[in-house]
PDB file of N, CA and C in Angstrom:
ATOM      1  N   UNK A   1    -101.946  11.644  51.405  1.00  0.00           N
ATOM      2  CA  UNK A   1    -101.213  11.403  52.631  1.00  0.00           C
ATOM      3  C   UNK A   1    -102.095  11.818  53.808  1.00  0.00           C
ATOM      4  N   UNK A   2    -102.225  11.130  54.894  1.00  0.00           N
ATOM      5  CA  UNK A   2    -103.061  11.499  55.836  1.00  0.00           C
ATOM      6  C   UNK A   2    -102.010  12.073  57.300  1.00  0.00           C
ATOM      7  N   UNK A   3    -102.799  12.417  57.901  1.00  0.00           N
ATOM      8  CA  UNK A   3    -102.416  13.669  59.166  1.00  0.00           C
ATOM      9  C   UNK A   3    -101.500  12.110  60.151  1.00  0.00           C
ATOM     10  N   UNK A   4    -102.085  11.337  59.956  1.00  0.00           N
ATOM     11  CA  UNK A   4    -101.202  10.108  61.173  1.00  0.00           C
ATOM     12  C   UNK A   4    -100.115   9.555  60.661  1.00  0.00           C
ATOM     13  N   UNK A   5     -99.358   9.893  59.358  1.00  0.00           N
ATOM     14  CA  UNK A   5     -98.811   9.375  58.759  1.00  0.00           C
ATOM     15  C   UNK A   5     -97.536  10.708  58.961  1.00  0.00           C
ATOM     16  N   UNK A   6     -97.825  11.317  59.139  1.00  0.00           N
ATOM     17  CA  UNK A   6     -96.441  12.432  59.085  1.00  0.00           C
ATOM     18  C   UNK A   6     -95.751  12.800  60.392  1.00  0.00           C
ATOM     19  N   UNK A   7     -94.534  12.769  60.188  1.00  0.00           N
ATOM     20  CA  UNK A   7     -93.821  12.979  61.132  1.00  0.00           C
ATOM     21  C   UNK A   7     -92.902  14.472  61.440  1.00  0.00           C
ATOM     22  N   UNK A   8     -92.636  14.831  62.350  1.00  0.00           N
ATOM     23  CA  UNK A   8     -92.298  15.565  62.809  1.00  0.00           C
ATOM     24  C   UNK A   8     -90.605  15.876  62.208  1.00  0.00           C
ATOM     25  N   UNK A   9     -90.711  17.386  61.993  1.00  0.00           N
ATOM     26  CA  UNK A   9     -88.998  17.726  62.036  1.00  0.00           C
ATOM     27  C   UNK A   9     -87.604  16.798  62.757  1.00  0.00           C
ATOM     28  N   UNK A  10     -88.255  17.184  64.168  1.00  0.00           N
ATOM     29  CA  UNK A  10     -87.574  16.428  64.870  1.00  0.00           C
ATOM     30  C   UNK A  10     -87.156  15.097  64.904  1.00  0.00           C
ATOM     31  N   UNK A  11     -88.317  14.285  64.368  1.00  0.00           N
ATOM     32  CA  UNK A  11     -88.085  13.205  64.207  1.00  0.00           C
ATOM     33  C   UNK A  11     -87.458  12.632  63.024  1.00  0.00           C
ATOM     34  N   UNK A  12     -87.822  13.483  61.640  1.00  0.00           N
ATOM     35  CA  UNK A  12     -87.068  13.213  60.554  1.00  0.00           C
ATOM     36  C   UNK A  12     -85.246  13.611  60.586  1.00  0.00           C
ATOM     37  N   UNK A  13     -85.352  14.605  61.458  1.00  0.00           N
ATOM     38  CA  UNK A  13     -83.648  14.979  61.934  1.00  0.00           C
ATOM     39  C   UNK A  13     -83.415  14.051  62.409  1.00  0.00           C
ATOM     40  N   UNK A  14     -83.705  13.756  63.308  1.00  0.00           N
ATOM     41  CA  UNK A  14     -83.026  12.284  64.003  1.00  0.00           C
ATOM     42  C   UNK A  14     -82.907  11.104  63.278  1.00  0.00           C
ATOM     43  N   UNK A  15     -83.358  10.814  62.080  1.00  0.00           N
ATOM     44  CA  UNK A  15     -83.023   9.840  61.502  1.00  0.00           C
ATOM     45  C   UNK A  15     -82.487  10.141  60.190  1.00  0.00           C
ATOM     46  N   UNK A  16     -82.091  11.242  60.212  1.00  0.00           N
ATOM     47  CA  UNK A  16     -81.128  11.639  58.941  1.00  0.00           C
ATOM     48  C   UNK A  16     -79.977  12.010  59.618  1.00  0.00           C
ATOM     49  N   UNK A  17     -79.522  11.778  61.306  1.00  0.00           N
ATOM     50  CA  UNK A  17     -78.889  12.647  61.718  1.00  0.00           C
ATOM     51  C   UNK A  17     -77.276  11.805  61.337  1.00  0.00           C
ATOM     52  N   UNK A  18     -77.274  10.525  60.923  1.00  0.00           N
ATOM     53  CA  UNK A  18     -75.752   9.803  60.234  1.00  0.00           C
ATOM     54  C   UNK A  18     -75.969   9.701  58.959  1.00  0.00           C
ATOM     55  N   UNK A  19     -76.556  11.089  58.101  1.00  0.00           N
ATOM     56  CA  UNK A  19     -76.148  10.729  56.797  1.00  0.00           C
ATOM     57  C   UNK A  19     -75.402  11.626  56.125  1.00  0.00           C
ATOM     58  N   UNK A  20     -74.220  12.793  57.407  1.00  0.00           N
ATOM     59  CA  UNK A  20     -73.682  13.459  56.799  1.00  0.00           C
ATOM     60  C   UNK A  20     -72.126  12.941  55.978  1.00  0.00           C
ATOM     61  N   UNK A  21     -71.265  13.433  55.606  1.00  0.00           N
ATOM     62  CA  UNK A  21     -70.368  12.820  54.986  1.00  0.00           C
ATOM     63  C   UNK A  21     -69.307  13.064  55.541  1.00  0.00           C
ATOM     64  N   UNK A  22     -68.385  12.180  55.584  1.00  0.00           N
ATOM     65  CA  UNK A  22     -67.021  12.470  56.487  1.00  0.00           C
ATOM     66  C   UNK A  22     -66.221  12.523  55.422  1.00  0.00           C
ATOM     67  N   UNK A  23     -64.854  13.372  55.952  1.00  0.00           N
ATOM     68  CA  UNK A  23     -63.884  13.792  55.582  1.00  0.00           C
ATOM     69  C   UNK A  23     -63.038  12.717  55.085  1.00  0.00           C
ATOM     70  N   UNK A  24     -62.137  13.248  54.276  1.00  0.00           N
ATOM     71  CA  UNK A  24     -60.796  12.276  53.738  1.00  0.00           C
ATOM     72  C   UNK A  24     -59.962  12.138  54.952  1.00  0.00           C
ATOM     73  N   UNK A  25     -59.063  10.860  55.411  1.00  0.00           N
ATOM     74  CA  UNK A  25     -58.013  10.999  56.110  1.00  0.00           C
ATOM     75  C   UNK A  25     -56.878  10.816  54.696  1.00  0.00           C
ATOM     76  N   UNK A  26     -55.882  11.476  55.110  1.00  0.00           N
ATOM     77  CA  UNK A  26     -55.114  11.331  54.386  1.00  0.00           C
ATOM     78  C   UNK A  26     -53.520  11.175  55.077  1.00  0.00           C
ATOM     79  N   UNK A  27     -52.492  10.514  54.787  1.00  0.00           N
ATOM     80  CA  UNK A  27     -51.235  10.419  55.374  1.00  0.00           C
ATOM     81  C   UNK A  27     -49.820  10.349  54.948  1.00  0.00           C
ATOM     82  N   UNK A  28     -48.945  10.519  55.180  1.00  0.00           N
ATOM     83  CA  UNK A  28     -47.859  10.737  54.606  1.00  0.00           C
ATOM     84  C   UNK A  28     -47.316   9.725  53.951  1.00  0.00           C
ATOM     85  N   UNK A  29     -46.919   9.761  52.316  1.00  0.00           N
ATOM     86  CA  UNK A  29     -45.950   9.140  51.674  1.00  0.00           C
ATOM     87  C   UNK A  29     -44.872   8.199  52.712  1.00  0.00           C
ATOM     88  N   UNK A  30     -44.166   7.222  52.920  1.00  0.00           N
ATOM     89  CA  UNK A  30     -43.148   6.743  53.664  1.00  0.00           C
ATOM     90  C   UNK A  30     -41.932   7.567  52.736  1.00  0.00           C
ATOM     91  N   UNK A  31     -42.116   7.056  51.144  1.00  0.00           N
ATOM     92  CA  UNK A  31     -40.503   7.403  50.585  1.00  0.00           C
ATOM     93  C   UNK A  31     -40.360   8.710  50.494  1.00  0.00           C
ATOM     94  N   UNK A  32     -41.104   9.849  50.369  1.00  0.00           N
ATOM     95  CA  UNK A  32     -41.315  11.333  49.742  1.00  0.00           C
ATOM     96  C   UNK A  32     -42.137  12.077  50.308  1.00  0.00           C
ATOM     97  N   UNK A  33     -42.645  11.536  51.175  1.00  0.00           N
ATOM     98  CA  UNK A  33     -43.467  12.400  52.482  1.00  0.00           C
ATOM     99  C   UNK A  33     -45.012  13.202  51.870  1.00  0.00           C
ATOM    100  N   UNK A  34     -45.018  12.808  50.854  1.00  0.00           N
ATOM    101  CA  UNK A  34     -46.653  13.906  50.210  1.00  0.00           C
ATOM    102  C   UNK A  34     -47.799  12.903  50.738  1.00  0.00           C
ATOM    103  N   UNK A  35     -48.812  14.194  50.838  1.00  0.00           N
ATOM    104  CA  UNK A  35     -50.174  13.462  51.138  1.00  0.00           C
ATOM    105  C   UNK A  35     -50.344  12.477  50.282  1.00  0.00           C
ATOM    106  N   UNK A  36     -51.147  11.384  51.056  1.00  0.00           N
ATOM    107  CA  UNK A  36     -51.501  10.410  49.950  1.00  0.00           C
ATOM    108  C   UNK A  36     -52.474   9.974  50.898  1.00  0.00           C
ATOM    109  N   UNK A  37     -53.694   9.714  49.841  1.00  0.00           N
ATOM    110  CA  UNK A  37     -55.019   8.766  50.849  1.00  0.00           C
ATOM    111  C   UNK A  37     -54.652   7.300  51.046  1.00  0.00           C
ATOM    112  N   UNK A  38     -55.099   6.917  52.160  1.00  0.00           N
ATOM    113  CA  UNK A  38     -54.628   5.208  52.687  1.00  0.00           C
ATOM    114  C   UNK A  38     -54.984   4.308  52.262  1.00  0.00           C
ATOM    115  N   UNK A  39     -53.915   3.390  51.781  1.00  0.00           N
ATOM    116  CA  UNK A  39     -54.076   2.301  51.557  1.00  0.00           C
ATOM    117  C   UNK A  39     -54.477   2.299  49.591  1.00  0.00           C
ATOM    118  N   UNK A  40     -53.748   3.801  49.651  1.00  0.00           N
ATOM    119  CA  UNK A  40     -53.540   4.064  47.822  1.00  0.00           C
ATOM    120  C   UNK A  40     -52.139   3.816  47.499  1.00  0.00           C
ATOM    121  N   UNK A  41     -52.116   4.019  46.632  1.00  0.00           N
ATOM    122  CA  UNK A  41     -50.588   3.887  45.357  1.00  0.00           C
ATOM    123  C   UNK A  41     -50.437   5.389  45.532  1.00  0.00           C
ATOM    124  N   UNK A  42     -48.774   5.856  46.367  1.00  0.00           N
ATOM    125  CA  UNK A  42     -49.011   7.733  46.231  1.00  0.00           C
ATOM    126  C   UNK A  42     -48.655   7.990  44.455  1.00  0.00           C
ATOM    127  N   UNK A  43     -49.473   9.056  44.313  1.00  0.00           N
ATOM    128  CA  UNK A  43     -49.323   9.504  42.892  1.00  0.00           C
ATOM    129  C   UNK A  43     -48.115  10.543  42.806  1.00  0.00           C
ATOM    130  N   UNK A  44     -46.860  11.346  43.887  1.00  0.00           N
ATOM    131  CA  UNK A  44     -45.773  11.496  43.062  1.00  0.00           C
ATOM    132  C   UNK A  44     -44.801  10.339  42.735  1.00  0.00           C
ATOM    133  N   UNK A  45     -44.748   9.806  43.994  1.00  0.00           N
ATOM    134  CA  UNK A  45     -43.192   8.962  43.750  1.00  0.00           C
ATOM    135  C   UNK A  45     -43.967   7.630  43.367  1.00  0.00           C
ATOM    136  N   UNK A  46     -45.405   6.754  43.294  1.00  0.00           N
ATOM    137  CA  UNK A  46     -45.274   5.222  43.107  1.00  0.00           C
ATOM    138  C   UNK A  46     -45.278   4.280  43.516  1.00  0.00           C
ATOM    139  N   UNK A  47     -45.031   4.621  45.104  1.00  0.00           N
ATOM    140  CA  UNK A  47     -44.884   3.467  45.809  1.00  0.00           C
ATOM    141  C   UNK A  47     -46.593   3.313  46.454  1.00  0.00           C
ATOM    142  N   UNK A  48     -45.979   1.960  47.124  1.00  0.00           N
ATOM    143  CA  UNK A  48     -47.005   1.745  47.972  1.00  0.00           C
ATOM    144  C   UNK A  48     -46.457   0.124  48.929  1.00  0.00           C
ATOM    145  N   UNK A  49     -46.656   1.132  50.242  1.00  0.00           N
ATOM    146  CA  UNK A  49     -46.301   0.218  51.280  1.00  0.00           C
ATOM    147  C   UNK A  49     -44.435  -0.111  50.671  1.00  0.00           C
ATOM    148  N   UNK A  50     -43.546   1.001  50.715  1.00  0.00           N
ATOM    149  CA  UNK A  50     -42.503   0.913  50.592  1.00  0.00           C
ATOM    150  C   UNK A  50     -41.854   0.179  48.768  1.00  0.00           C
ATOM    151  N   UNK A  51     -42.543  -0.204  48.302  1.00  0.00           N
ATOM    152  CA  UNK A  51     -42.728  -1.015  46.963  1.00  0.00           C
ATOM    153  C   UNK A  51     -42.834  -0.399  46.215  1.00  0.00           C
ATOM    154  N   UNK A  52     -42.030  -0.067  45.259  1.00  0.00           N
ATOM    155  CA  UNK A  52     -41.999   0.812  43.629  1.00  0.00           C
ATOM    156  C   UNK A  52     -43.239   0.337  42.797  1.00  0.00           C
ATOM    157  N   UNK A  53     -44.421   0.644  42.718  1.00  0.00           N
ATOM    158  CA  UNK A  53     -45.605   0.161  42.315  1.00  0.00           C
ATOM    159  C   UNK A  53     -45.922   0.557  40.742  1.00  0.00           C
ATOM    160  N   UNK A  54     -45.516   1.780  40.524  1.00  0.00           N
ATOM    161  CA  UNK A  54     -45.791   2.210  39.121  1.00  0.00           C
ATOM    162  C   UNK A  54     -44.648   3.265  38.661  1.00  0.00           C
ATOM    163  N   UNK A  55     -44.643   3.409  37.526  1.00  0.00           N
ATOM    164  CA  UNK A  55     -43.709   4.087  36.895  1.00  0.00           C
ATOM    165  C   UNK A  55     -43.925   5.319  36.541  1.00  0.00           C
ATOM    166  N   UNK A  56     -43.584   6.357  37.617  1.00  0.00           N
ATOM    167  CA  UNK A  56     -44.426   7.561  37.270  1.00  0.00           C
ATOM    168  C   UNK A  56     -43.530   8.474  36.176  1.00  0.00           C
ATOM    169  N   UNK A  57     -42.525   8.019  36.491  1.00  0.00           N
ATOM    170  CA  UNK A  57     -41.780   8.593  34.991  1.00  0.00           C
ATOM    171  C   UNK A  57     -42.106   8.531  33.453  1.00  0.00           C
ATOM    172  N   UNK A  58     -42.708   7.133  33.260  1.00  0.00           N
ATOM    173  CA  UNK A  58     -43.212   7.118  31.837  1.00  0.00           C
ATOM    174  C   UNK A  58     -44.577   7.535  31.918  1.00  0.00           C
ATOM    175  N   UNK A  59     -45.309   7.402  33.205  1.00  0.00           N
ATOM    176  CA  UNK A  59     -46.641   8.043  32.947  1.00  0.00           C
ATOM    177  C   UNK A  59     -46.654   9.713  32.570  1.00  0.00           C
ATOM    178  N   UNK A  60     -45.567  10.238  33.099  1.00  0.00           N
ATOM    179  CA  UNK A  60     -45.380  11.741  32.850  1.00  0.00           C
ATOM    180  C   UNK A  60     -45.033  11.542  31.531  1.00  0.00           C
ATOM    181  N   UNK A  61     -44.350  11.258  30.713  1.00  0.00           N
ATOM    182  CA  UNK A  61     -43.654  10.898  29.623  1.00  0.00           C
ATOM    183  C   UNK A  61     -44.903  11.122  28.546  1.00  0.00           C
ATOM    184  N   UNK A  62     -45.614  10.139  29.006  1.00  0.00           N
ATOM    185  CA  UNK A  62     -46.979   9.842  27.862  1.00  0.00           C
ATOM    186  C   UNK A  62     -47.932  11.091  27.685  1.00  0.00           C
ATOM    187  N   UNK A  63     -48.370  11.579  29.344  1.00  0.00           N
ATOM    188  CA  UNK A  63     -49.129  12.716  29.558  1.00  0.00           C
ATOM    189  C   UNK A  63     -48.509  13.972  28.189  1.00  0.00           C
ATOM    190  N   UNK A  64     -47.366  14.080  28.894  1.00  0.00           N
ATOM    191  CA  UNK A  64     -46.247  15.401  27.273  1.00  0.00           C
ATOM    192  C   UNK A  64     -46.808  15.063  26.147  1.00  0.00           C
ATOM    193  N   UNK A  65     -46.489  13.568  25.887  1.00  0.00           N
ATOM    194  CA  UNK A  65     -46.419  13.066  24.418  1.00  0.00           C
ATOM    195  C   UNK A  65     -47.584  13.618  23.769  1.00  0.00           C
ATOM    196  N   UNK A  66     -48.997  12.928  24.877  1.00  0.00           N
ATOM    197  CA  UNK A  66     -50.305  13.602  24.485  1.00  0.00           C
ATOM    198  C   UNK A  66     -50.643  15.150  24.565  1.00  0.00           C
ATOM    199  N   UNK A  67     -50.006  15.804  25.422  1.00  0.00           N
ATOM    200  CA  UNK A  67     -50.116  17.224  25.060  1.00  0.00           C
ATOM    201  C   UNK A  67     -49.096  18.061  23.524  1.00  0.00           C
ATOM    202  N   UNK A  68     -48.245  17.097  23.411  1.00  0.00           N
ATOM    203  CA  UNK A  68     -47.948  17.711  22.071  1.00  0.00           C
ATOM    204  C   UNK A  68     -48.702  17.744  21.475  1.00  0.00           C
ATOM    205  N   UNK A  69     -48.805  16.273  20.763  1.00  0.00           N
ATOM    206  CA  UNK A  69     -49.983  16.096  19.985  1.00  0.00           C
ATOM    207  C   UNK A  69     -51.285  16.477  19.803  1.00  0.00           C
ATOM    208  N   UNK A  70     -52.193  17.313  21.063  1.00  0.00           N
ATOM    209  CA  UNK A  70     -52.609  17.868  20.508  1.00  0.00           C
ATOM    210  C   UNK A  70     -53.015  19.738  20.365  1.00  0.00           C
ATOM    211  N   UNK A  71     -51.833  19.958  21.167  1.00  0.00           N
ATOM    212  CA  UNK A  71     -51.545  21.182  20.353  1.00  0.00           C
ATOM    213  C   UNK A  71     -50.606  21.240  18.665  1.00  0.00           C
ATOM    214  N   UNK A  72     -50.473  20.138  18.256  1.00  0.00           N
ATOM    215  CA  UNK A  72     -50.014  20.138  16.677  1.00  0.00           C
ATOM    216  C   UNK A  72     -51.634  19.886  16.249  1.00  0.00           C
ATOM    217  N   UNK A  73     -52.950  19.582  16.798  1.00  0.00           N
ATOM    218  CA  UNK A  73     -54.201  19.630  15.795  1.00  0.00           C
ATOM    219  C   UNK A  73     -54.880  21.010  16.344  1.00  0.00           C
TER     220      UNK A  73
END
């Protein structure tokens, strides 16, 4: 590497200076009010955009089923 080829602190800051990472926004459930990130399916109640989207009742259901099972191995 030669001496005309390197650049300065300053200058390498300045062009790394938009590669930090931004934060989550996150916003309220409509039906149940919990955080939920935008423009997701909220994971207590299911919905999304007012719409019963998934069935979080049998997904809890299954989660048990699989924790029985494997505390019986």
């Amino acid at each position: 590497m030669t001496v005309r080829m390197r650049h300065t602190r300053a200058h390498t800051a300045n062009r790394r200076s938009h590669h930090a990472l931004k934060g989550s926004n996150f916003s309220l459930c409509e039906k149940c009010a919990a955080p939920k990130m935008q423009h997701r399916v909220c994971s207590t109640c299911g919905t999304y955009k007012g719409k019963a989207v998934l069935n979080v009742g049998k997904k809890i259901a299954k989660k048990e089923k699989k924790a029985k099972a494997a505390e019986k191995k």
